[in-house]
Protein backbone atom coordinates (compact mmCIF):
# COMPACT_ATOMS: atom_id res chain seq x y z
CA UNK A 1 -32.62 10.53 -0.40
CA UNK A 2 -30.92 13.87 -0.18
CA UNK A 3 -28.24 11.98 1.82
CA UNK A 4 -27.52 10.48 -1.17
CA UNK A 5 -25.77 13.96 -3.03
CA UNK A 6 -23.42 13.88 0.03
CA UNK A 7 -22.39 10.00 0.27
CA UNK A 8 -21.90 8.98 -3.31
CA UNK A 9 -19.26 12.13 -4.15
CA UNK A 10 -17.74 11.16 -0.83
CA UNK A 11 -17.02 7.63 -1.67
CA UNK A 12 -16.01 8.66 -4.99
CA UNK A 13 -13.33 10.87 -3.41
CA UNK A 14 -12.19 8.02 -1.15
CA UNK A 15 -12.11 5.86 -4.20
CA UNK A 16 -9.78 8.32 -5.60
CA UNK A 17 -7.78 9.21 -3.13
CA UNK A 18 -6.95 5.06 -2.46
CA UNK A 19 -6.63 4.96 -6.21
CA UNK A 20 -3.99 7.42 -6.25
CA UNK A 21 -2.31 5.98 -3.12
CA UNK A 22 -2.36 2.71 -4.74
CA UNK A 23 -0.27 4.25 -8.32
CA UNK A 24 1.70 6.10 -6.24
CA UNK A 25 3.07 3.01 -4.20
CA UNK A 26 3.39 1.34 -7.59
CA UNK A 27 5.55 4.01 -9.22
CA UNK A 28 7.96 4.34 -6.09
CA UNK A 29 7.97 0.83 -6.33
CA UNK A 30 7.27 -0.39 -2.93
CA UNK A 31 6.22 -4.17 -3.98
CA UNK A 32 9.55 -4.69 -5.65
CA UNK A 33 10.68 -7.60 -4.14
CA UNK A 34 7.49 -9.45 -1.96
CA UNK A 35 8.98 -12.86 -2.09
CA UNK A 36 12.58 -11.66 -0.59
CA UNK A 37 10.95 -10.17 2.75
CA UNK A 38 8.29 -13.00 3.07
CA UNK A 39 11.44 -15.49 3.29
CA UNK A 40 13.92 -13.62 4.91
CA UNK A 41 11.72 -13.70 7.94
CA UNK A 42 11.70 -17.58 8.12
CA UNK A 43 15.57 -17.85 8.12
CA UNK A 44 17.32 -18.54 11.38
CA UNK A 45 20.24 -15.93 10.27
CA UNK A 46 20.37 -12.66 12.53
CA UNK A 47 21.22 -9.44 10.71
CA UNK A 48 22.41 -7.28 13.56
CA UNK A 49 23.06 -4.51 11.06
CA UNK A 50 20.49 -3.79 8.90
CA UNK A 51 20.24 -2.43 5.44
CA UNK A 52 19.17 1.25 5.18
């Protein structure tokens, strides 16, 4: 049982830590555009020169 004090603030950390990761992909806005990159891999086109 002591085990317990050490796992359950642990997992709250790690909780936190991929709760914060999670906002912070939101705000920088990383899922802006899901549907554009899910089809512009099934096109035939080749883009030699990608966007930056």
């Amino acid at each position: 049982m002591e085990i317990l004090a050490i796992l359950i603030p642990v997992s709250l950390l790690l909780g936190g830590i991929g709760l914060a990761a999670f906002f912070w992909a939101m705000r920088t806005r990383q899922f802006d555009d899901p549907e554009g990159d899910a089809n512009r891999i099934l096109t035939k086109d080749w883009d030699d020169k990608p966007k930056p």
